[in-house]
C-alpha atoms as a PDB file:
ATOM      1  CA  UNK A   1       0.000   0.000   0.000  1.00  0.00           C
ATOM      2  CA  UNK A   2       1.548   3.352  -0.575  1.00  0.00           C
ATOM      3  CA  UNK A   3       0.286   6.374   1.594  1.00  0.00           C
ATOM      4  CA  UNK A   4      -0.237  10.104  -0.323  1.00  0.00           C
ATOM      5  CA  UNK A   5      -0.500  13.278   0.660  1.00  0.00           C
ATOM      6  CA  UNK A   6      -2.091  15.643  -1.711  1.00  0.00           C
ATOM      7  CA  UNK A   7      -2.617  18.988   0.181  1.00  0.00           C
ATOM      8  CA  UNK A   8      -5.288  20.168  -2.947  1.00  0.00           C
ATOM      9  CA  UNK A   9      -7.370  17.132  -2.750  1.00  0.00           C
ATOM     10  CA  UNK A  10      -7.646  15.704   0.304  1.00  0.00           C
ATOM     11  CA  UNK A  11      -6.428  16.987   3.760  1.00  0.00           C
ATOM     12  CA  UNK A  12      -5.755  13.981   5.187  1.00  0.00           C
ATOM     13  CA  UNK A  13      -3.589  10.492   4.018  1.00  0.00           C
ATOM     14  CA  UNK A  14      -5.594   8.266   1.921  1.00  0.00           C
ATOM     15  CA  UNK A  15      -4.513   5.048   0.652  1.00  0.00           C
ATOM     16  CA  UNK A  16      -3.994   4.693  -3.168  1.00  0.00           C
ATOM     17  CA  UNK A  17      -1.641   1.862  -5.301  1.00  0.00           C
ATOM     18  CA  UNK A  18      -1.862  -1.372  -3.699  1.00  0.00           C
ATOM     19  CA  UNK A  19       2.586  -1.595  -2.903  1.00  0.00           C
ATOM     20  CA  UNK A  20       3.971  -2.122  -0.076  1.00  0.00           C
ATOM     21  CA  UNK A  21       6.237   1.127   0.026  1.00  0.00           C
ATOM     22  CA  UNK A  22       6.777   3.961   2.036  1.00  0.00           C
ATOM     23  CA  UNK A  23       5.076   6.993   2.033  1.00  0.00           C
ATOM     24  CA  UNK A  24       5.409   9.296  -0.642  1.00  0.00           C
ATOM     25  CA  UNK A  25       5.897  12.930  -0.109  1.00  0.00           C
ATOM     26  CA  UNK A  26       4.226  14.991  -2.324  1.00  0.00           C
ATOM     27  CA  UNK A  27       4.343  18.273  -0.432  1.00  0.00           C
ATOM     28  CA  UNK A  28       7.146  21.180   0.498  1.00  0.00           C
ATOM     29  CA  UNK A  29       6.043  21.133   4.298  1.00  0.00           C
ATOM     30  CA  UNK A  30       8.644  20.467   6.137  1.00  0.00           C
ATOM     31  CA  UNK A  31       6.427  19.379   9.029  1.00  0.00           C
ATOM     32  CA  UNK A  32       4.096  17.768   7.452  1.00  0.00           C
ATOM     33  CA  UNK A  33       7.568  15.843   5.841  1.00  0.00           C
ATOM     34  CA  UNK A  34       9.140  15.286   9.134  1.00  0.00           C
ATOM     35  CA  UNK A  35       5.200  13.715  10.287  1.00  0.00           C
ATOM     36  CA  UNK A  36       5.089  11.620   7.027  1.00  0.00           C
ATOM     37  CA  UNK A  37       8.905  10.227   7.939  1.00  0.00           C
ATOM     38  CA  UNK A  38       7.838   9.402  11.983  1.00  0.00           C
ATOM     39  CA  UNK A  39       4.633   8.073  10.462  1.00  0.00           C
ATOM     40  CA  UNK A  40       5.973   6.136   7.903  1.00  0.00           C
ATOM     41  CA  UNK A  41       9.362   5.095  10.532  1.00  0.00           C
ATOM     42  CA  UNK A  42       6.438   3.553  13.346  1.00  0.00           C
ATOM     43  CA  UNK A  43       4.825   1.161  10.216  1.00  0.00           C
ATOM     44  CA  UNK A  44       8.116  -0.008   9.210  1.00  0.00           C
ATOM     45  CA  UNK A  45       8.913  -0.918  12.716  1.00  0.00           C
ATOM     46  CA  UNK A  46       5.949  -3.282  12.270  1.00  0.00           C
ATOM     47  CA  UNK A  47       3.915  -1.597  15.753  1.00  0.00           C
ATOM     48  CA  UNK A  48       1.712   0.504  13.532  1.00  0.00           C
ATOM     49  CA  UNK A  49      -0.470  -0.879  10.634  1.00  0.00           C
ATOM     50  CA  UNK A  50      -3.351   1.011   9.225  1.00  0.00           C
ATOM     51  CA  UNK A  51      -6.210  -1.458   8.434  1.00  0.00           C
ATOM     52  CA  UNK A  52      -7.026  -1.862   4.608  1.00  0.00           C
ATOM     53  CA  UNK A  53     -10.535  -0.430   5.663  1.00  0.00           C
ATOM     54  CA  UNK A  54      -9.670   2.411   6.292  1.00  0.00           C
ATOM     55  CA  UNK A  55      -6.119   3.413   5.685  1.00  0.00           C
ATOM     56  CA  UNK A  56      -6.921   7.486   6.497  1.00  0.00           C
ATOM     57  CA  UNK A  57      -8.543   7.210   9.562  1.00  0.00           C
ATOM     58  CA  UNK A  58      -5.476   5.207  10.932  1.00  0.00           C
ATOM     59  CA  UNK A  59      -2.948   7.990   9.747  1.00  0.00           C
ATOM     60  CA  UNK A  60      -5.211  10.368  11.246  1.00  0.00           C
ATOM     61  CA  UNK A  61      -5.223   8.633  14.670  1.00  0.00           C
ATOM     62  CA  UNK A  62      -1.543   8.048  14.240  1.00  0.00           C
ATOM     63  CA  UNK A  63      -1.128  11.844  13.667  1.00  0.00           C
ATOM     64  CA  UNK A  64      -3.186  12.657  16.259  1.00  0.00           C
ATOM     65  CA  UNK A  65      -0.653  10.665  18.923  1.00  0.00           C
ATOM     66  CA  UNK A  66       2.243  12.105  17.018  1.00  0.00           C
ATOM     67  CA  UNK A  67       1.121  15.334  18.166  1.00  0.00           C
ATOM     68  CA  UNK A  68       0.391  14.652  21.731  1.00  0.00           C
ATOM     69  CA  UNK A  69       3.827  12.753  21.928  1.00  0.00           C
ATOM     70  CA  UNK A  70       5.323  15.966  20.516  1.00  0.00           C
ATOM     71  CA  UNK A  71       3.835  18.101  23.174  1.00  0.00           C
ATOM     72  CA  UNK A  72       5.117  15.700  25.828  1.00  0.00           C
ATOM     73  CA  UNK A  73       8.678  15.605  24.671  1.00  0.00           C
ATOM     74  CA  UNK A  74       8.552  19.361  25.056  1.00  0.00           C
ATOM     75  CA  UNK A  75       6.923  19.099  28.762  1.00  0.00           C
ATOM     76  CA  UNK A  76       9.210  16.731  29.745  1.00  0.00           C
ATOM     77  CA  UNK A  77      12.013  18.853  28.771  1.00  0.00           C
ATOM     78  CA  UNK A  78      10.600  21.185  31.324  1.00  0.00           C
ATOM     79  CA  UNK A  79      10.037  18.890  33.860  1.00  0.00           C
ATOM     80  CA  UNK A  80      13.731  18.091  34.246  1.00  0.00           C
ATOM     81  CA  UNK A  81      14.399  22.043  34.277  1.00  0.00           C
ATOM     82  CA  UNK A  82      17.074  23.116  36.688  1.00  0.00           C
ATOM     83  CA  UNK A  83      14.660  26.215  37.207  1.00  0.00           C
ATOM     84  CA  UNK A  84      12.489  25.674  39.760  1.00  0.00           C
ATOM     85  CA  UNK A  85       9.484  27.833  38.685  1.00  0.00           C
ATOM     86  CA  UNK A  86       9.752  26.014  35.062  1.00  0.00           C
ATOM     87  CA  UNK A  87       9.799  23.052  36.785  1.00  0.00           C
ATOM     88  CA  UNK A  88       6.748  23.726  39.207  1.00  0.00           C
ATOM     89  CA  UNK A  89       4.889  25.190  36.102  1.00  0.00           C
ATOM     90  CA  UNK A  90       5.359  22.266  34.226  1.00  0.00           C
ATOM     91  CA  UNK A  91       4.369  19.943  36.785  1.00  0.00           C
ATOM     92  CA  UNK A  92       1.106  21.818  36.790  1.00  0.00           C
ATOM     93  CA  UNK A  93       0.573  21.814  33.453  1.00  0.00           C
ATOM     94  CA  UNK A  94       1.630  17.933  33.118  1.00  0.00           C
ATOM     95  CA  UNK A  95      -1.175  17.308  35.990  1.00  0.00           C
ATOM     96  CA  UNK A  96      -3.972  19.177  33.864  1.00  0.00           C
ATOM     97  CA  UNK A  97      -3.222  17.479  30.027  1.00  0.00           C
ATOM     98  CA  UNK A  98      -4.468  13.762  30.438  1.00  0.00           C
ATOM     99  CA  UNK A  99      -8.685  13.640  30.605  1.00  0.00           C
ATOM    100  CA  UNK A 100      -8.301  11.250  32.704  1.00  0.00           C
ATOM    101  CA  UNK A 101      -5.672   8.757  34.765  1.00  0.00           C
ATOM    102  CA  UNK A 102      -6.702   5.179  35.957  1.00  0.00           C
ATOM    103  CA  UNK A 103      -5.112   2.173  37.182  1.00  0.00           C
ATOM    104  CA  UNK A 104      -6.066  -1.678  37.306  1.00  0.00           C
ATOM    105  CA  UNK A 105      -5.224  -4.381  39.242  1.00  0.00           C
ATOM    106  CA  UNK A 106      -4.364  -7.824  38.578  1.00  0.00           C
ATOM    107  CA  UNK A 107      -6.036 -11.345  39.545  1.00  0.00           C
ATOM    108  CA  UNK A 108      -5.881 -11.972  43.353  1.00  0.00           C
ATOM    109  CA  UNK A 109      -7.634 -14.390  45.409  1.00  0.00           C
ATOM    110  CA  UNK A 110     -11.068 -12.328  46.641  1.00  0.00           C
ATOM    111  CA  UNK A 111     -11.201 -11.526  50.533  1.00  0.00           C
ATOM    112  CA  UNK A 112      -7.231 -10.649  50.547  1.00  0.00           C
ATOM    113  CA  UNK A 113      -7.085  -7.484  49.527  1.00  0.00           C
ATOM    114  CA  UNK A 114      -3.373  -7.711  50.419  1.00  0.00           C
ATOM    115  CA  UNK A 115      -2.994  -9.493  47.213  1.00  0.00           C
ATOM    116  CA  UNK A 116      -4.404  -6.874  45.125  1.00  0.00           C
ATOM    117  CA  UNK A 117      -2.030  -4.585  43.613  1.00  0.00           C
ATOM    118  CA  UNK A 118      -1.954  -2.029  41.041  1.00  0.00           C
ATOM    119  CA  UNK A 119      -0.492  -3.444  37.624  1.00  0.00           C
ATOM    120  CA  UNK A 120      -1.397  -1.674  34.957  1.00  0.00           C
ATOM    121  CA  UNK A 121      -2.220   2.309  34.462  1.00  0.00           C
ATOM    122  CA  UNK A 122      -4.013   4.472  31.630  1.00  0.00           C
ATOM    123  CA  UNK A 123      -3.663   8.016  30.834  1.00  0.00           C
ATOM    124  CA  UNK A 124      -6.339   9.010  28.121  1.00  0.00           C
ATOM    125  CA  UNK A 125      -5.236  11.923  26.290  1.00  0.00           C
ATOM    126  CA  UNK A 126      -7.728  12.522  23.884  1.00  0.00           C
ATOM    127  CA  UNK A 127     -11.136  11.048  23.206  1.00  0.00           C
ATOM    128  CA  UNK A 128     -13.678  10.127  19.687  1.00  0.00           C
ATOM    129  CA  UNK A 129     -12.203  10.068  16.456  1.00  0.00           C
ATOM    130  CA  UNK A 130      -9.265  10.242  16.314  1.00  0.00           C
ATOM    131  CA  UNK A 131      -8.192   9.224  19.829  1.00  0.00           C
ATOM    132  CA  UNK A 132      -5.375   9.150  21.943  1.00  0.00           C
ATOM    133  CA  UNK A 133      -4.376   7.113  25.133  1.00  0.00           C
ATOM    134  CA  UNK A 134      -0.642   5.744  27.170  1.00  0.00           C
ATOM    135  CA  UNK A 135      -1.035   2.397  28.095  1.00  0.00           C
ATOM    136  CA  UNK A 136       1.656   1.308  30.662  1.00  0.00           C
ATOM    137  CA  UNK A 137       2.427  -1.505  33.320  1.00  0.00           C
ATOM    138  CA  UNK A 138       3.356  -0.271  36.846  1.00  0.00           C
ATOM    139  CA  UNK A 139       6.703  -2.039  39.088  1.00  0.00           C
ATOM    140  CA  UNK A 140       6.045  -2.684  42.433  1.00  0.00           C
ATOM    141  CA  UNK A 141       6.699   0.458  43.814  1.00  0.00           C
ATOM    142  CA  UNK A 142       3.871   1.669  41.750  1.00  0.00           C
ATOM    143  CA  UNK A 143       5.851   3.180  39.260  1.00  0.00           C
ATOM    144  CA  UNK A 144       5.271   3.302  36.001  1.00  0.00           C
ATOM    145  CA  UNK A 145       8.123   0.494  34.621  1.00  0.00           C
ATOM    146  CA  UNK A 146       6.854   0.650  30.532  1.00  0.00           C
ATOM    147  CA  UNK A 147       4.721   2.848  28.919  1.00  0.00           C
ATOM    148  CA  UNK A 148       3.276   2.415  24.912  1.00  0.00           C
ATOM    149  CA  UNK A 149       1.266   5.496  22.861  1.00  0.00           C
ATOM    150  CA  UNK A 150      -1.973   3.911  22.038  1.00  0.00           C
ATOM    151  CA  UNK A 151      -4.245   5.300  19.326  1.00  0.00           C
ATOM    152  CA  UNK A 152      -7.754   4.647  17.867  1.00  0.00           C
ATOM    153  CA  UNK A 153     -10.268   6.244  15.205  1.00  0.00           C
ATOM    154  CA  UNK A 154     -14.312   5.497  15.287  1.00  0.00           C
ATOM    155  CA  UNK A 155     -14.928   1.728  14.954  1.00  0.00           C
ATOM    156  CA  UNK A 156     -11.310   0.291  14.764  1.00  0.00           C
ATOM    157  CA  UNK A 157      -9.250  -1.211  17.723  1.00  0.00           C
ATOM    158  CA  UNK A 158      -6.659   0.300  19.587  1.00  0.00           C
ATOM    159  CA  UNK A 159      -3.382  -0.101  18.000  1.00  0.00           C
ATOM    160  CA  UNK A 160       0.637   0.791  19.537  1.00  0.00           C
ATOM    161  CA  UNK A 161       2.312   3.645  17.837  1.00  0.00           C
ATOM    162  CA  UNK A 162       6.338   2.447  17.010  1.00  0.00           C
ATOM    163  CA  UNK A 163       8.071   4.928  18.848  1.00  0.00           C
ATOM    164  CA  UNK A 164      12.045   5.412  18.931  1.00  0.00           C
ATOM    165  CA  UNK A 165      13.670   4.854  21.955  1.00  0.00           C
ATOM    166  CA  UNK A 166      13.924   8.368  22.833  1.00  0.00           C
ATOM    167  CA  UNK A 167      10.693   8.754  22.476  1.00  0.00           C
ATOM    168  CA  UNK A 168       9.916   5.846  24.519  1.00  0.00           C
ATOM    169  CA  UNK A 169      11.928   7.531  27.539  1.00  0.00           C
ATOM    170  CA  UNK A 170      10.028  10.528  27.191  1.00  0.00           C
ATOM    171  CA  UNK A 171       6.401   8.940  26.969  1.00  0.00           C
ATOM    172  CA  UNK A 172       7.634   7.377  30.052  1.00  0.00           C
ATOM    173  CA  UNK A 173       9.465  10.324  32.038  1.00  0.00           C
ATOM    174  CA  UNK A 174       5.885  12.230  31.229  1.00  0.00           C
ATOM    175  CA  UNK A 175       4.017   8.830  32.839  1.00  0.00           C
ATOM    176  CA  UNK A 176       6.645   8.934  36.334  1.00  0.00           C
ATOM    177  CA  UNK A 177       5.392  12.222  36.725  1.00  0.00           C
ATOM    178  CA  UNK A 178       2.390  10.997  38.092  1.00  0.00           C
ATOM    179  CA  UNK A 179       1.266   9.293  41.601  1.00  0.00           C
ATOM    180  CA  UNK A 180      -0.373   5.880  40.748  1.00  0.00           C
ATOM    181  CA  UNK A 181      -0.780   5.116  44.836  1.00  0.00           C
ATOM    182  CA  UNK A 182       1.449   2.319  46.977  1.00  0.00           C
END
């Protein structure tokens, strides 16, 4: 499958020639490029495939969490500020961006509470079509230990953005940010 963009004819990706090759960049944005490149970098890695369905709405969704990851990167940056009033105002902001944070416990016996401990945590970003979410497992410390950018359009399943590893560390730095309890 080979992935356009045409910025006179359609606004977002659409699918055309049935090939397996990369995207082709038919535009002199250099941002759009650089989004096309990350976009087309996360399918090769094999963690992102649009359906055949509906090819668009999958590059949409991915470009959606391409966005929010970019905004993260740039909080995160400010989070590990030596200034303590960037730092402080970054924390703030970091607190406010998710819609929502949530965490999940595994299987334990019922009665013995003990046993029940947090496992896995969610941080919805952004909700409908296309949406956003971080998906991540949580150490025993209740920590967050791994962390994955999850995204979704109307009517398809939630599937893992392919992230670099730098990227990684920052999706997770932005996650360790946040209390998930004891």
């Amino acid at each position: 499958m080979r992935w356009e963009h045409s910025v006179e004819t359609d606004p977002c990706w659409r699918a055309s020639s049935a090939t397996n090759e990369t995207m082709k960049n038919t535009t002199k944005n250099p941002a759009l490029s650089a989004l096309q490149n990350h976009v087309t970098g996360a399918i090769e890695r094999g963690k992102t495939t649009p359906t055949i369905e509906q090819p668009a709405t999958m590059a949409n969704a991915i470009r959606n969490g391409l966005v929010h990851l970019e905004s993260i990167k740039e909080l995160v940056t400010r989070l590990q500020s030596d200034d303590d009033d960037i730092r402080e105002a970054a924390k703030d902001e970091a607190y406010s961006y998710p819609l929502s944070v949530q965490v999940r416990t595994g299987w334990f016996t019922p009665c013995r509470e003990e046993d029940a401990s947090k496992e896995e945590f969610r941080i919805l970003l952004s909700t409908g079509g296309p949406a956003c979410r971080i998906f991540g497992e949580l150490d025993h410390h209740c920590e967050p230990s791994r962390a994955r950018l999850e995204v979704k359009d109307w009517l398809t399943p939630w599937e893992e953005v392919g992230l670099l590893e730098e990227e990684s560390e920052s999706l997770l730095s932005f996650c360790q940010a946040f209390y998930f309890g004891e």
